[in-house]
N, C-alpha and C. Protein backbone atom coordinates (compact mmCIF):
# COMPACT_ATOMS: atom_id res chain seq x y z
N UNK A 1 -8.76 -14.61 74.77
CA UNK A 1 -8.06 -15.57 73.93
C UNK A 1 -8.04 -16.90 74.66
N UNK A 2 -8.83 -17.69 74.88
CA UNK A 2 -9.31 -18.97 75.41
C UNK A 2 -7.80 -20.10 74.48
N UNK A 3 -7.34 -20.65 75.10
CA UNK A 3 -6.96 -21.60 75.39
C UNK A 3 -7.62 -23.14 75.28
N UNK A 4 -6.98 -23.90 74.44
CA UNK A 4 -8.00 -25.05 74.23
C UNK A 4 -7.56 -26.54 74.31
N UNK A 5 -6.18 -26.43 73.78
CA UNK A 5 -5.48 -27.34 73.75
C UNK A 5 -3.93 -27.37 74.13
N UNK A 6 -3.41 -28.08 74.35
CA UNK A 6 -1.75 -27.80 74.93
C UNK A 6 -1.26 -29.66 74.44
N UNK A 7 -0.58 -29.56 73.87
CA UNK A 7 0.56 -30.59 73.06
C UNK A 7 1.74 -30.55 73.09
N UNK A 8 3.03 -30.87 74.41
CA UNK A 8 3.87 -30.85 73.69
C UNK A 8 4.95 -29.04 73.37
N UNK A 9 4.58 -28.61 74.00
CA UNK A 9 4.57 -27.35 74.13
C UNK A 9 4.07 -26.01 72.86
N UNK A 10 3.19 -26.77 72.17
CA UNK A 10 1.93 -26.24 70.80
C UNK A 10 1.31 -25.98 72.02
N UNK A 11 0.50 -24.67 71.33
CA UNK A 11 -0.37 -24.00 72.07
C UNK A 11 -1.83 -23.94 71.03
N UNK A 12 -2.96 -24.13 71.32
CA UNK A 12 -3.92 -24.16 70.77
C UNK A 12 -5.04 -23.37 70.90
N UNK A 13 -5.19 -22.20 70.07
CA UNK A 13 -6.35 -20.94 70.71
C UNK A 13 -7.15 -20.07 69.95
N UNK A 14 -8.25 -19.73 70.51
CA UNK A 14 -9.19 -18.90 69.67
C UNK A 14 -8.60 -17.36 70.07
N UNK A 15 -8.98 -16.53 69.29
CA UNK A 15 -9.05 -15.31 69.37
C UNK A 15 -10.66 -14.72 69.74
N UNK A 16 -10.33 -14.00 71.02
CA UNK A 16 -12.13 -13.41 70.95
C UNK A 16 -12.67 -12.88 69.62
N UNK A 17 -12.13 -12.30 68.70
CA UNK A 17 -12.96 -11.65 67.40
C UNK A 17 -12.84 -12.50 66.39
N UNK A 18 -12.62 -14.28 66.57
CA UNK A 18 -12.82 -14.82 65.43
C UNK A 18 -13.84 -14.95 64.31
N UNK A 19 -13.67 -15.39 63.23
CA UNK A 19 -14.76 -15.30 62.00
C UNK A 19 -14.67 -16.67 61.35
N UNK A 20 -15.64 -16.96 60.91
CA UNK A 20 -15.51 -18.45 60.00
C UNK A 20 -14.70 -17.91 58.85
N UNK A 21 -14.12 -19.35 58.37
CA UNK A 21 -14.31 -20.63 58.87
C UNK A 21 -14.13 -20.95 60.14
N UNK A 22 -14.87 -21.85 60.93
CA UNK A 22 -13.92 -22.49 61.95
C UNK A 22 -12.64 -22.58 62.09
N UNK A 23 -11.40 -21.91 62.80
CA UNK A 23 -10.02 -22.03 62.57
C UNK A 23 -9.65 -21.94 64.27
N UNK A 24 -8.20 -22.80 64.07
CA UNK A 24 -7.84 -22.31 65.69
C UNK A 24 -5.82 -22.00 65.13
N UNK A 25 -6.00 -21.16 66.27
CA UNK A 25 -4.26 -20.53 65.94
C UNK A 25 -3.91 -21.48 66.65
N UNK A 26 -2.53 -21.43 66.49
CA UNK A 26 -1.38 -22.80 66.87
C UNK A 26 0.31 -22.06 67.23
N UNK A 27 0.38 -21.88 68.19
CA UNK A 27 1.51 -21.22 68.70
C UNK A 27 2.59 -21.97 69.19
N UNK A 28 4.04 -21.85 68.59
CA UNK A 28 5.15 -22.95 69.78
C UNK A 28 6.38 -21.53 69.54
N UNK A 29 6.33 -21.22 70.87
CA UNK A 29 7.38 -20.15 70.94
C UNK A 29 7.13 -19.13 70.54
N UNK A 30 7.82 -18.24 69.52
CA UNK A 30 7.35 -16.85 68.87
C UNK A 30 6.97 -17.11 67.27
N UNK A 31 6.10 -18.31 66.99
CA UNK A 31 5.87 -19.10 65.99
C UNK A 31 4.55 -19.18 65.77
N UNK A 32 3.71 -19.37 64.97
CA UNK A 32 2.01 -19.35 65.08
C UNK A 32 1.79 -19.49 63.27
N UNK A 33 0.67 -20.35 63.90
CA UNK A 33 0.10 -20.95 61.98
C UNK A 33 -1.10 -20.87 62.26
N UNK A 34 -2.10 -20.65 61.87
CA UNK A 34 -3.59 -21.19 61.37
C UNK A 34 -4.07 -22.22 60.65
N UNK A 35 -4.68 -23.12 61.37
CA UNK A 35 -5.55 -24.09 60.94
C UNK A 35 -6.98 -24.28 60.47
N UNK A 36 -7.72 -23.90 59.73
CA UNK A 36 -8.42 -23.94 59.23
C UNK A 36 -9.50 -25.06 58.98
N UNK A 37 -10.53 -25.56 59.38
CA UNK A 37 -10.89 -26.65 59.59
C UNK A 37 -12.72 -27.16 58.63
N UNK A 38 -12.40 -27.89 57.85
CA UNK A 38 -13.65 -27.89 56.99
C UNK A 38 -14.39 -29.21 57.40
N UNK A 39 -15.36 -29.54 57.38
CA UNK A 39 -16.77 -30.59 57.24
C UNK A 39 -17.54 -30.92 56.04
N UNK A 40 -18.07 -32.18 55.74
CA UNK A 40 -19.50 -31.93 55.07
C UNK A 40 -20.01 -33.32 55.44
N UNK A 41 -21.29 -32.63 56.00
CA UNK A 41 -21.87 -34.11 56.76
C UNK A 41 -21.49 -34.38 57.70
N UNK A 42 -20.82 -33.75 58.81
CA UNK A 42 -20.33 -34.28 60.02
C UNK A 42 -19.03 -34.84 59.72
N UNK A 43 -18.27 -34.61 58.26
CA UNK A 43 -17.14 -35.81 58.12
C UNK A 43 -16.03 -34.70 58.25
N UNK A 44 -15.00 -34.61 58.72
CA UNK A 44 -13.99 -33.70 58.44
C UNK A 44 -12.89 -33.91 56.44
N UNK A 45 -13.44 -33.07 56.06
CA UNK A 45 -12.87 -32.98 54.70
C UNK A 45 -11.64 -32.57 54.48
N UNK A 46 -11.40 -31.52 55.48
CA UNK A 46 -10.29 -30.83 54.64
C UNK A 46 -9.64 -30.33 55.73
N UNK A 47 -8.16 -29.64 55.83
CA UNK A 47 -7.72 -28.89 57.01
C UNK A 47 -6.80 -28.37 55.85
N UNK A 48 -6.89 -26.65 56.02
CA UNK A 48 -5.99 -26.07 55.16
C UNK A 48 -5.14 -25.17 56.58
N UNK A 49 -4.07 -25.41 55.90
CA UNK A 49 -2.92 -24.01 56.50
C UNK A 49 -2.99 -22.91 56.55
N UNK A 50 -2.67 -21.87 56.99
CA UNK A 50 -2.36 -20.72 56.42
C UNK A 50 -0.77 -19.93 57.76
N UNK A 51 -0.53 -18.81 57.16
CA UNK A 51 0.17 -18.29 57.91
C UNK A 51 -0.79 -16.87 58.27
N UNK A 52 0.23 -16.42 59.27
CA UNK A 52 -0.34 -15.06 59.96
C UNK A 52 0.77 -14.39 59.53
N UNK A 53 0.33 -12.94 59.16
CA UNK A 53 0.83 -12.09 58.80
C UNK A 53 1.80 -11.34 59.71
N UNK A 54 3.13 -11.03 59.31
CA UNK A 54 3.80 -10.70 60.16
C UNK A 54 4.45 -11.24 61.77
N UNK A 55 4.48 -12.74 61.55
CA UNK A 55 4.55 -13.89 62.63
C UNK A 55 5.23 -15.19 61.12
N UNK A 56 6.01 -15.53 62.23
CA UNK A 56 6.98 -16.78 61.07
C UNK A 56 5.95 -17.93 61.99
N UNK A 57 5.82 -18.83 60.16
CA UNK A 57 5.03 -19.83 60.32
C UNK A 57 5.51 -21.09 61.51
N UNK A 58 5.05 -22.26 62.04
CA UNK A 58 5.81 -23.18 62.73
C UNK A 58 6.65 -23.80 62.09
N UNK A 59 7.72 -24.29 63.23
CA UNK A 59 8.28 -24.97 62.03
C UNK A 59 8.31 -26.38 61.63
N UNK A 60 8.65 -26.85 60.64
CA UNK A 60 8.05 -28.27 60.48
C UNK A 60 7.91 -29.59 60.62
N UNK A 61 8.67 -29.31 62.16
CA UNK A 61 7.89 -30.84 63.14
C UNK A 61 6.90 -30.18 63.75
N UNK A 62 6.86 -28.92 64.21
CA UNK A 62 5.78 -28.36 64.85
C UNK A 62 4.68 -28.43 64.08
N UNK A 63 5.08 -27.87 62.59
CA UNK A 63 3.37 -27.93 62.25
C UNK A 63 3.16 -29.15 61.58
N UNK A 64 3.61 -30.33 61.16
CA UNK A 64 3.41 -31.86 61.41
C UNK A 64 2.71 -32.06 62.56
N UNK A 65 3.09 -31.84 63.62
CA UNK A 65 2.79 -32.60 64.69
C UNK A 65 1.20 -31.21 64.96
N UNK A 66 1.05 -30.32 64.83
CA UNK A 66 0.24 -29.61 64.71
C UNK A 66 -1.15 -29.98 64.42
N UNK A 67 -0.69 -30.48 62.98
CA UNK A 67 -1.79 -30.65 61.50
C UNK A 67 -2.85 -32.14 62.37
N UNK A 68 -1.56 -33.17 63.32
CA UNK A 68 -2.45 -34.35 63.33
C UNK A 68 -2.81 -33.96 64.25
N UNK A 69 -2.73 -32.70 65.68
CA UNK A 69 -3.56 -32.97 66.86
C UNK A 69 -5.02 -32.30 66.12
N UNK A 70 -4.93 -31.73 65.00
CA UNK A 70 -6.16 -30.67 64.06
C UNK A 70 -6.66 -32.24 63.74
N UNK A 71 -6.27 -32.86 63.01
CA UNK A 71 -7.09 -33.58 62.16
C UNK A 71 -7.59 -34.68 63.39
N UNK A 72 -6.58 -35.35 64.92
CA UNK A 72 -7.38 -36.03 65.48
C UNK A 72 -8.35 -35.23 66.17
N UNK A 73 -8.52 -33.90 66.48
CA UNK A 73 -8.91 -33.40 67.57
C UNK A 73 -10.41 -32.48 66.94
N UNK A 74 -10.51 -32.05 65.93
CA UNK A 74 -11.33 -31.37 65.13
C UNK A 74 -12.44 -31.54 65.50
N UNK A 75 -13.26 -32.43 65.88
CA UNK A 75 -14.59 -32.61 66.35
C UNK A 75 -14.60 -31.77 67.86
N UNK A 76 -13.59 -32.33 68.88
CA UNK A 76 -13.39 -31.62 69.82
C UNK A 76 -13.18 -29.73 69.95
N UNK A 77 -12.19 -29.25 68.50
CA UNK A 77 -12.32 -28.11 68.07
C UNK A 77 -13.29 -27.44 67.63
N UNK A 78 -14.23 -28.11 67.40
CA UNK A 78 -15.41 -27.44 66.65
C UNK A 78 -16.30 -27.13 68.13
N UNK A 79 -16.60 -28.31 68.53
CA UNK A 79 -17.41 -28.15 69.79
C UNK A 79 -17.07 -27.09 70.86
N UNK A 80 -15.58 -26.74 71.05
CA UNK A 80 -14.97 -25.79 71.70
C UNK A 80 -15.41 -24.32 71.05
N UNK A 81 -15.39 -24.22 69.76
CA UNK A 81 -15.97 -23.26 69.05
C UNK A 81 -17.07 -22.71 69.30
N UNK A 82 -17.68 -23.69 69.11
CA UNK A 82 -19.54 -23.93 69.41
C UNK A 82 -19.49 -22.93 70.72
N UNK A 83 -19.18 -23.55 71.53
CA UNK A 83 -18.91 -23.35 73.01
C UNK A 83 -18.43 -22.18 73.28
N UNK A 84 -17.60 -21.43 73.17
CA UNK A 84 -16.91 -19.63 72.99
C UNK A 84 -17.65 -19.08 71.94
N UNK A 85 -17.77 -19.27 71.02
CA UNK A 85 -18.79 -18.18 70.22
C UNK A 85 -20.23 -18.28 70.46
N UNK A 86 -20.65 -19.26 70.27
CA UNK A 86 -22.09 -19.47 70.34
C UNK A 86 -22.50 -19.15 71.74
N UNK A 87 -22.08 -20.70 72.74
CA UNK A 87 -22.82 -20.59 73.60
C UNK A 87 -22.18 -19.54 74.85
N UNK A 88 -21.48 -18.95 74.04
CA UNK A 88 -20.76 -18.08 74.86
C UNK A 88 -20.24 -18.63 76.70
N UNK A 89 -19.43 -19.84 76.57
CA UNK A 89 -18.89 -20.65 77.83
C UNK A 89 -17.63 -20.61 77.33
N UNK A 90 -16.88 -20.63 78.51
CA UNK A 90 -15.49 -20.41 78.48
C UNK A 90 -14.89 -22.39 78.34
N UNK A 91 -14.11 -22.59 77.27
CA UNK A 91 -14.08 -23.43 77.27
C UNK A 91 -12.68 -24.28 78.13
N UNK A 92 -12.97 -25.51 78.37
CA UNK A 92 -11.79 -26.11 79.69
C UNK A 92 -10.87 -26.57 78.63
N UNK A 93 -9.55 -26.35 78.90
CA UNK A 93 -8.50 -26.75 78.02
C UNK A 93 -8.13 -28.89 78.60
N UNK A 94 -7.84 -28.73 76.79
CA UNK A 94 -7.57 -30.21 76.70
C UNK A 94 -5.88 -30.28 76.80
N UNK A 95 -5.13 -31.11 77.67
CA UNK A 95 -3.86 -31.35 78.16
C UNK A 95 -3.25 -32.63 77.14
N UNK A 96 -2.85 -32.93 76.47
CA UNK A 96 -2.48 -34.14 75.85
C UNK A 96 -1.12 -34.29 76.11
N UNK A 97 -0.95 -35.63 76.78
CA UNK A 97 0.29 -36.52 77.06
C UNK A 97 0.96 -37.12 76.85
N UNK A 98 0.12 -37.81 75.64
CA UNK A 98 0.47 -38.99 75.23
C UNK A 98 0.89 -38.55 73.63
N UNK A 99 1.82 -38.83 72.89
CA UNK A 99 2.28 -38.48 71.37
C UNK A 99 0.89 -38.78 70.30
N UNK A 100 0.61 -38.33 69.16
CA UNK A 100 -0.17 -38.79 68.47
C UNK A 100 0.45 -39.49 67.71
């Protein structure tokens, strides 16, 4: 379960048996949402929500503040993707300090 991003005390991570779409889980405390992350053309289109089953969703400064490190960070998420599934490399976690 690679580790990718850290915000603020949001946690940002793949699961080894992930499946497309591209998605990364989003954890703050005993809390966790899925982000879901779409393209066309290299452009980021869309970012849908979802919840996990049997886990209470974040709550909603968390997943506010969630949704924009997804929507600034998504190119970086994908490539991290790329990177653990594909090229099978463990990817280096991104630390963010500064508020979005």
């Amino acid at each position: 379960m690679p580790k990718i991003i850290e915000y603020f005390g949001l946690i940002f991570y793949f699961y080894a048996n992930e499946h497309e779409p591209i998605h990364v889980h989003v954890s703050y405390n005993e809390f966790e949402s899925v982000f879901e992350i779409f393209f066309e053309d290299g452009i980021l289109t869309d970012v849908q929500i979802r919840n996990v089953r049997g886990i209470e969703p974040l709550p909603t400064k968390q997943l506010k503040d969630a949704q924009k490190v997804v929507e600034t960070y998504a190119m970086t998420i994908v490539e991290k993707w790329t990177d653990f599934f594909i090229l099978n490399k463990k990817p280096a976690v991104v630390k963010i300090t500064k508020k979005i």
